[in-house]
Protein backbone atom coordinates (compact mmCIF):
# COMPACT_ATOMS: atom_id res chain seq x y z
CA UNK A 1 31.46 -23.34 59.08
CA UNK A 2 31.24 -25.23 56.11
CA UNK A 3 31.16 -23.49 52.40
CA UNK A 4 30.44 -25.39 49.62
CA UNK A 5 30.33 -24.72 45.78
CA UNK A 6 28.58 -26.26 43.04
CA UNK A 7 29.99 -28.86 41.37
CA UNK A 8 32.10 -27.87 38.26
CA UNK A 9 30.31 -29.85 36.06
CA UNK A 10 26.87 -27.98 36.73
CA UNK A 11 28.30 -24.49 36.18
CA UNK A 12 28.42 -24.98 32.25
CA UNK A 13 24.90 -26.06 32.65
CA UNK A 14 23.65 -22.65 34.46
CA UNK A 15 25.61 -20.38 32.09
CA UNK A 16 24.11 -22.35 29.50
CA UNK A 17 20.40 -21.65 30.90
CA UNK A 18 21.23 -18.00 31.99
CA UNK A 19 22.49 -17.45 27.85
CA UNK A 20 19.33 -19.78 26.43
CA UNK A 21 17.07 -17.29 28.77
CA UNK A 22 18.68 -14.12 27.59
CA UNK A 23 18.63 -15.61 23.81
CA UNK A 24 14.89 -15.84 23.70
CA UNK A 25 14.04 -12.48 25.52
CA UNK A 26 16.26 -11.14 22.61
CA UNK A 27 14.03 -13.05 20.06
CA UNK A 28 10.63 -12.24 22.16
CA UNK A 29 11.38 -8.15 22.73
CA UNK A 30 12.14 -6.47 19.62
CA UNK A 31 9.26 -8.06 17.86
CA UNK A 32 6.68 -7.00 20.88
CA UNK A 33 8.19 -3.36 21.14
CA UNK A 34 7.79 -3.44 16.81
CA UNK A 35 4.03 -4.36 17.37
CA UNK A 36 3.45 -2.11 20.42
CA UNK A 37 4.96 0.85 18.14
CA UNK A 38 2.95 0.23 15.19
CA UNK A 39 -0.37 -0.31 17.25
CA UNK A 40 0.12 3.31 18.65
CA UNK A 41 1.42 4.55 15.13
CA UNK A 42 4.37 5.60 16.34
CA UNK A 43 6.82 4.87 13.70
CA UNK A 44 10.00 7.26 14.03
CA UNK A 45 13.26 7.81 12.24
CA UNK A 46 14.89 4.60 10.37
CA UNK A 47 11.71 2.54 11.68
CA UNK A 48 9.69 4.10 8.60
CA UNK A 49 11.25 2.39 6.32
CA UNK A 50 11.93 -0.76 7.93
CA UNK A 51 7.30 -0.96 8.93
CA UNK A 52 7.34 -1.19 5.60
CA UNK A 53 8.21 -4.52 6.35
CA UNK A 54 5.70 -5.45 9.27
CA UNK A 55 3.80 -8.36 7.56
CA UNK A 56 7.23 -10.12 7.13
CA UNK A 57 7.81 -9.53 11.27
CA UNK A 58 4.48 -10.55 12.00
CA UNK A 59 5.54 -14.00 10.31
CA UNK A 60 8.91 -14.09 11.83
CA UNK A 61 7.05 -13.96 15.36
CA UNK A 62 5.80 -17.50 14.65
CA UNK A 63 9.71 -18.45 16.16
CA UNK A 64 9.74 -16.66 19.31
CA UNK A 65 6.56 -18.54 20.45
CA UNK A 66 7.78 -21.66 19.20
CA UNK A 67 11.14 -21.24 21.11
CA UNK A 68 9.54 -20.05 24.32
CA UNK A 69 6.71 -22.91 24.63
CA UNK A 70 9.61 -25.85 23.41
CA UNK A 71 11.42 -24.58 26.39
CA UNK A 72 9.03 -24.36 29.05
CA UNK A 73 9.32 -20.32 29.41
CA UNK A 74 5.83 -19.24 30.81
CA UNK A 75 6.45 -15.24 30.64
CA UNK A 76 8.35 -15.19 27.62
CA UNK A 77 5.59 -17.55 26.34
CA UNK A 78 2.76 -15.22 26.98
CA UNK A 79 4.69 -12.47 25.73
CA UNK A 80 5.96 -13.94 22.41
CA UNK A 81 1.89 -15.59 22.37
CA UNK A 82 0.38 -11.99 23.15
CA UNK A 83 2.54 -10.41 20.19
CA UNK A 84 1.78 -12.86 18.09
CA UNK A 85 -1.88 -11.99 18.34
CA UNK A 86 -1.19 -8.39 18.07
CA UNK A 87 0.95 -8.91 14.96
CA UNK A 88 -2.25 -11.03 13.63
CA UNK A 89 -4.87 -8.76 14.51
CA UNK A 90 -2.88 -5.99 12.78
CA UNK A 91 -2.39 -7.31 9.55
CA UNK A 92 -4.11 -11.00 9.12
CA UNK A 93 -7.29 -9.06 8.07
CA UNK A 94 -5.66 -8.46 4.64
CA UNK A 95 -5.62 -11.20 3.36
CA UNK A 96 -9.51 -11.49 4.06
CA UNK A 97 -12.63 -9.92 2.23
CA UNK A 98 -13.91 -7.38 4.40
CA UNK A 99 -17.59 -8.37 4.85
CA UNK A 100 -18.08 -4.57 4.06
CA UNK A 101 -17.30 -3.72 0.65
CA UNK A 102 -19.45 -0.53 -0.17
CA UNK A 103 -22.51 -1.07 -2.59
CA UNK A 104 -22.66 -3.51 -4.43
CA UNK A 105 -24.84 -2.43 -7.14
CA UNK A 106 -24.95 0.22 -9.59
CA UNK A 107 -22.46 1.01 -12.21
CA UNK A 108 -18.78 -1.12 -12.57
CA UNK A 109 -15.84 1.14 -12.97
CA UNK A 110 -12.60 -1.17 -13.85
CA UNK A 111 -9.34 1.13 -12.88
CA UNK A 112 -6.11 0.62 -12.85
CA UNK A 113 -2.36 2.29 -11.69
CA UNK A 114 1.30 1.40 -12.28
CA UNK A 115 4.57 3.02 -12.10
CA UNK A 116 6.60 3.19 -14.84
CA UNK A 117 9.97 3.62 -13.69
CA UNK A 118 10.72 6.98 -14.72
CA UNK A 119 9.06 6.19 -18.00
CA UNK A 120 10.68 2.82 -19.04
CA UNK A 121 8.12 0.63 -18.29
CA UNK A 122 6.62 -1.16 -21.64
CA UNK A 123 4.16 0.38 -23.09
CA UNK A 124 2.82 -2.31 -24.76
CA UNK A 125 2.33 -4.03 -21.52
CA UNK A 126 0.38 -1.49 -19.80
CA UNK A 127 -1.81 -1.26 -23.04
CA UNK A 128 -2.50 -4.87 -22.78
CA UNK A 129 -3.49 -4.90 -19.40
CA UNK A 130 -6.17 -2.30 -20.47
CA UNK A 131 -7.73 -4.13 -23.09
CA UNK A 132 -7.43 -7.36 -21.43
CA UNK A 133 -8.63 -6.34 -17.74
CA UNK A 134 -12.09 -3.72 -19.59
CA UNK A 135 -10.06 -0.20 -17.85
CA UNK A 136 -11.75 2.22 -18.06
CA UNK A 137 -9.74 4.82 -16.00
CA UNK A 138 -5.46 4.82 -15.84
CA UNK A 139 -3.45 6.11 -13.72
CA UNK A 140 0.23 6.44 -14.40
CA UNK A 141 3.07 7.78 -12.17
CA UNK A 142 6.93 8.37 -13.64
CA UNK A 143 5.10 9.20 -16.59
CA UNK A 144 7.41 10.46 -18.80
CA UNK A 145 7.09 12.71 -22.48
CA UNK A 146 8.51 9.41 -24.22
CA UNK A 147 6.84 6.64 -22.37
CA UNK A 148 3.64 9.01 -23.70
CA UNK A 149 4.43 8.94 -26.68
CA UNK A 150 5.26 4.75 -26.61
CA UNK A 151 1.84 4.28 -25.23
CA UNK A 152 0.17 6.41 -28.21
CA UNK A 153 1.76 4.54 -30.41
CA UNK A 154 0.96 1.04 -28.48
CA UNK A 155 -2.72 2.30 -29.43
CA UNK A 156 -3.66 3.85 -25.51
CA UNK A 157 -5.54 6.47 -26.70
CA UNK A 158 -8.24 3.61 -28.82
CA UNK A 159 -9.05 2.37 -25.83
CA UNK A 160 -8.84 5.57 -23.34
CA UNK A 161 -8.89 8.76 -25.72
CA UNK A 162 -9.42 10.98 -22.65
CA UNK A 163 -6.69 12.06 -20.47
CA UNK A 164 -5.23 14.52 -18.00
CA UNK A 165 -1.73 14.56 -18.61
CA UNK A 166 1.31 16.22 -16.79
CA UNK A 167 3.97 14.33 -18.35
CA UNK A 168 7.53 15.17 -17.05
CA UNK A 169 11.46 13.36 -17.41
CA UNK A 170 12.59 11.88 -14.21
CA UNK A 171 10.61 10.46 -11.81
CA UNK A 172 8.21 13.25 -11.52
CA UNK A 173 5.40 12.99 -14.06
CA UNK A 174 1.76 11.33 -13.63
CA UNK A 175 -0.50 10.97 -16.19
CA UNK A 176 -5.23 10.09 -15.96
CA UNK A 177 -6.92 8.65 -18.84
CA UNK A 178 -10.31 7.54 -18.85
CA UNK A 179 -12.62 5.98 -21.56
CA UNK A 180 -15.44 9.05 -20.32
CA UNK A 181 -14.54 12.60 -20.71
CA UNK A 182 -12.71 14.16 -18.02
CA UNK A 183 -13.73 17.54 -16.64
CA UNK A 184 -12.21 19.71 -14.82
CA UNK A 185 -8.52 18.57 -15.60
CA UNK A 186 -5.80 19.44 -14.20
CA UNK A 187 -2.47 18.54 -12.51
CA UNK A 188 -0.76 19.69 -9.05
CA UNK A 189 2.38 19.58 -7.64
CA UNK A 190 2.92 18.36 -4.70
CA UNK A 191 5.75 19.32 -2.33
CA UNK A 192 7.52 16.30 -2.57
CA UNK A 193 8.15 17.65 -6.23
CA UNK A 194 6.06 15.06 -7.82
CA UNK A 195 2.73 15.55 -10.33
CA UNK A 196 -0.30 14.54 -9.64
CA UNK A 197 -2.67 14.39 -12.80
CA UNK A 198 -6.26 14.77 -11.88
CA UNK A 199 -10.15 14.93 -12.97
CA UNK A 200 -13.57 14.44 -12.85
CA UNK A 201 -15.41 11.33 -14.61
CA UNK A 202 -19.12 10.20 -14.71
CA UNK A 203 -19.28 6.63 -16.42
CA UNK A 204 -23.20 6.29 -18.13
CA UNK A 205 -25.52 5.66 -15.97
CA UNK A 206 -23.50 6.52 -12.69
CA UNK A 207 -22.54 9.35 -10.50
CA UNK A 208 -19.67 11.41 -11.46
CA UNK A 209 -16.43 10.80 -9.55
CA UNK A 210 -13.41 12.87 -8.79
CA UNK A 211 -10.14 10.41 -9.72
CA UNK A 212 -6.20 11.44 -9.26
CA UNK A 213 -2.84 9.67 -9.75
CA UNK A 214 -1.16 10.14 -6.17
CA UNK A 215 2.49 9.99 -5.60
CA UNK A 216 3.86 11.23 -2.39
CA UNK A 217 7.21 11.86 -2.06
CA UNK A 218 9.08 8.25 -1.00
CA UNK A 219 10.51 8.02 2.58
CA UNK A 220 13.89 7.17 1.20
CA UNK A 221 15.94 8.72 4.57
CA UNK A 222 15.33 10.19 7.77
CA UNK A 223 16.11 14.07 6.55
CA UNK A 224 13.29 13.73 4.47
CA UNK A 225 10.20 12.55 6.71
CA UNK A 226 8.83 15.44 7.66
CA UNK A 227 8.21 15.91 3.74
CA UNK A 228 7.06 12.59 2.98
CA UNK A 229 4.38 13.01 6.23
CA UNK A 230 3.66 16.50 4.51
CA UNK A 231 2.66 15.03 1.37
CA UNK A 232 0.62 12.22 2.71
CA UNK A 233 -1.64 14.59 5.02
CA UNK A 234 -1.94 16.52 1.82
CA UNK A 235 -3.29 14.13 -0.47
CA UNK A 236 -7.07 14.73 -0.25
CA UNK A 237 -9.50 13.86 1.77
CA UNK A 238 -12.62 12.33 1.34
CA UNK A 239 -15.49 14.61 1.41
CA UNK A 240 -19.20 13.63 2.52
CA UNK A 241 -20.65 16.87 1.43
CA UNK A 242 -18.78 16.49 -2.29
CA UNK A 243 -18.21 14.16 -5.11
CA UNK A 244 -17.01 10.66 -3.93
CA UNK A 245 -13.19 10.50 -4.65
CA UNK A 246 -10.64 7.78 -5.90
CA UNK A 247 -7.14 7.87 -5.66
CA UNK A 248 -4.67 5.22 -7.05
CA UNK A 249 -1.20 5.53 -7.61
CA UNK A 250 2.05 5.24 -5.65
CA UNK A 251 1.44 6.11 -2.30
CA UNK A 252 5.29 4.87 -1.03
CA UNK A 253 3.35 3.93 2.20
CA UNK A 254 2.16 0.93 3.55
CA UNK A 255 -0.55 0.18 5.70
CA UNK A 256 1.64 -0.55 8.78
CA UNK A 257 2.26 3.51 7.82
CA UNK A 258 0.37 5.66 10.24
CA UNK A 259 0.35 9.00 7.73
CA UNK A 260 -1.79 6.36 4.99
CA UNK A 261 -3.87 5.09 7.65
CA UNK A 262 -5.30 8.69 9.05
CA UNK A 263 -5.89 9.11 5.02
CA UNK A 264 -7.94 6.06 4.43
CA UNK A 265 -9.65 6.96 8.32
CA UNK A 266 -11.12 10.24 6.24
CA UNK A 267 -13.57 8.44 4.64
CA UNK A 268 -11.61 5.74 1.82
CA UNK A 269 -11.43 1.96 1.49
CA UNK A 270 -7.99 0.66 1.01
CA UNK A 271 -9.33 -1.97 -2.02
CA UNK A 272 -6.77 -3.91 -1.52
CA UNK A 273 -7.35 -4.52 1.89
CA UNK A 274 -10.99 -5.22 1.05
CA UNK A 275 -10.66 -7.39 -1.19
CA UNK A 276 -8.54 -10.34 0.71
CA UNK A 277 -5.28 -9.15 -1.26
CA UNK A 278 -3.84 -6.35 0.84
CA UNK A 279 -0.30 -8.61 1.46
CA UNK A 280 0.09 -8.69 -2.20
CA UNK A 281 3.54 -7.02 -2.66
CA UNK A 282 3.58 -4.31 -5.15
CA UNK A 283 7.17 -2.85 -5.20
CA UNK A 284 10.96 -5.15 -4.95
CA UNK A 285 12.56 -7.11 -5.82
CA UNK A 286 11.22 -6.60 -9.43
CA UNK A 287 14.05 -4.53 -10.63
CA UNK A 288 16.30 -6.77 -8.83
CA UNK A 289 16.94 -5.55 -5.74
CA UNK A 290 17.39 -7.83 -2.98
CA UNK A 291 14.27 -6.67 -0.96
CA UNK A 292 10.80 -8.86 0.13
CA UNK A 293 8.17 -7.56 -1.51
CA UNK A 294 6.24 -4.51 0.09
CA UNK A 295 2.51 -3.27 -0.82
CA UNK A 296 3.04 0.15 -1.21
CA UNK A 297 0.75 0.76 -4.94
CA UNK A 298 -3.11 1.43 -3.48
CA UNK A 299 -6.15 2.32 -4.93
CA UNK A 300 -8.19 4.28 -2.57
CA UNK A 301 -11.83 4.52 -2.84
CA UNK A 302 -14.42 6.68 -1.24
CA UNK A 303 -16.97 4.62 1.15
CA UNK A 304 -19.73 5.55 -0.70
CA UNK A 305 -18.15 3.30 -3.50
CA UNK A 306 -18.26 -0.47 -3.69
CA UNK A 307 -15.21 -2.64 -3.84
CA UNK A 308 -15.21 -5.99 -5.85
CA UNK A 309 -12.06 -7.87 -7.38
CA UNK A 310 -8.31 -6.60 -7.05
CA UNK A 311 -5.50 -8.40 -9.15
CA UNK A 312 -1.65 -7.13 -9.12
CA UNK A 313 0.42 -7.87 -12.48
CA UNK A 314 4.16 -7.58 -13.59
CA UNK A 315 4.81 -5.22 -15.99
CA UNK A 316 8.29 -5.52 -17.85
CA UNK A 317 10.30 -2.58 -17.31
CA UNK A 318 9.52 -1.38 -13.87
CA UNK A 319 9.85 -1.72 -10.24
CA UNK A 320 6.27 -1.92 -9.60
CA UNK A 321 3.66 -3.93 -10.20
CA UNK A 322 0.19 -2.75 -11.76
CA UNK A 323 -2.72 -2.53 -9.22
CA UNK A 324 -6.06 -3.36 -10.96
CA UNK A 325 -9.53 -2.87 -8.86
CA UNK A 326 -12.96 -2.88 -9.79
CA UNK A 327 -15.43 -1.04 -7.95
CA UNK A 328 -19.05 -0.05 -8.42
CA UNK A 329 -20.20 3.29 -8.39
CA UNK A 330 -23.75 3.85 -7.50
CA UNK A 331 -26.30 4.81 -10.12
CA UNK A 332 -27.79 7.51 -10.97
CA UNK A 333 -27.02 11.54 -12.21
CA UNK A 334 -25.18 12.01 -8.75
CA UNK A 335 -23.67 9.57 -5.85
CA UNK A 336 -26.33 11.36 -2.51
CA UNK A 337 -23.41 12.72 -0.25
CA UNK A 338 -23.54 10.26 3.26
């Protein structure tokens, strides 16, 4: 009997292929089990804070096709192909106008939320944004008793004398004002120890419209998720049968987030999203931390409200960048329930 062996010269070549083939499954799989897991919303443990980051995945994912077609792989082509088109599916819509925005018509409300960094955010900044961008309703979160008393004197209340304040040091104040009287004021604490200054507005000519500064509790580790889920399935929800809502603030959620998504399911419009600018990053690396930016800063508007444009701007001072929407709010003494 004869035995032979391959050639030494070809066995470099095979443990070459055999490490190449391993190499790109390594490059194909965690990006198709990422996708899989956010397409079933089911984010767990340290992998809520890094979906944060899904947009920047779903671009990475380019490179695994790339790889696997250059190479001749056929499965680990389709696969690296087929989460490609999940990845683009899932989050390529934002940077699109829905084609439905709400009404169109009726009454334009110009509103507008930022973070101020536990209250350190300029003042004169944020006032400038209001008179330049027509607001007409701000919400503030970190709002602190000085950084209310630096926008007073920056000339806030001129332009928005009405307001719905819960002003606190730390991280935990909010603050509402509006350029319409605000009725039933009032601010609630959520249990992730954070204000949340709220009211009712009617803007001439329009329905009235229940607006609040929301700012769940961040998911900053994995002892606290169970609190920062609580405080997202306790922001409200959109009602059919009552006034329209808006909420705008800091939501520290994204919409690779299942938690934000079940909100916005109750009856909002992320506007965002809407608009064609929901991969605009809101928070990092604007304080200098070494992080891609993350969109975490929504306005949230009821479906019975139209969306138009949505801008983000830097504001000196803080971490975050100001979200600015306009939407339209239907005419009339009262929006008809849907």
């Amino acid at each position: 009997m004869t035995i032979t062996t391959a050639p030494p010269a070809t066995r470099p070549v095979r443990v070459r292929r055999v490490a190449w083939i391993v190499l790109l499954w390594l490059l194909v799989l965690p990006g198709t089990v990422w996708a899989l897991l956010r397409l079933g919303g089911w984010e767990r443990g340290v992998m809520v804070q890094f979906f944060a980051f899904t947009p920047y995945v779903a671009a990475w994912s380019v490179v695994p096709v790339i790889a696997a077609l250059a190479t001749r792989r056929r499965l680990a082509g389709a696969v690296a192909v087929l989460t490609l088109a999940l990845f683009a599916v899932l989050t390529l819509p934002r940077a699109f106008a829905d084609g439905d925005r709400g009404p169109q018509g009726g009454v334009a409300l110009h509103v507008m939320t930022s973070n101020l960094l536990f209250g350190n955010a300029d003042a004169a900044e944020v006032v400038r944004l209001v008179r330049d961008n027509d607001i007409s309703v701000l919400a503030l979160q970190e709002f602190s008793p000085g950084a209310q008393t630096r926008l007073a004197e920056a000339g806030l209340g001129e332009l928005l004398p009405y307001s719905s304040l819960g002003p606190e040091y730390g991280a935990s104040g909010s603050g509402l004002y509006s350029r319409f009287p605000i009725t039933n004021p009032g601010v609630r604490h959520n249990g992730g120890g954070f204000n949340q200054a709220y009211g009712t507005i009617q803007p001439p000519g329009a329905g009235a419209v229940v607006v609040e500064s929301a700012h769940p509790l961040a998911p900053y580790s994995v002892e606290i998720l169970g609190d920062w889920r609580d405080d997202l399935n306790a922001e409200p929800r959109a009602d059919p049968d009552g006034l329209p809502r808006i909420l705008l603030g800091d939501f520290n959620s994204t919409l690779d987030h299942a938690p934000l998504r079940d909100l916005i399911d109750s009856g909002y419009r992320d506007a965002a999203d809407a608009a064609g600018a929901g991969l605009t990053g809101t928070w990092g690396p604007y304080d200098g931390d070494p992080l891609p930016p993350v969109t975490i800063d929504h306005v949230l508007a009821d479906r019975r409200l139209g969306i138009g444009a949505v801008s983000v701007h830097d504001v000196a001072g803080s971490d975050h960048r100001a979200v600015l929407a306009e939407l339209r709010i239907p005419a009339g003494p009262a929006v008809t329930p849907r």
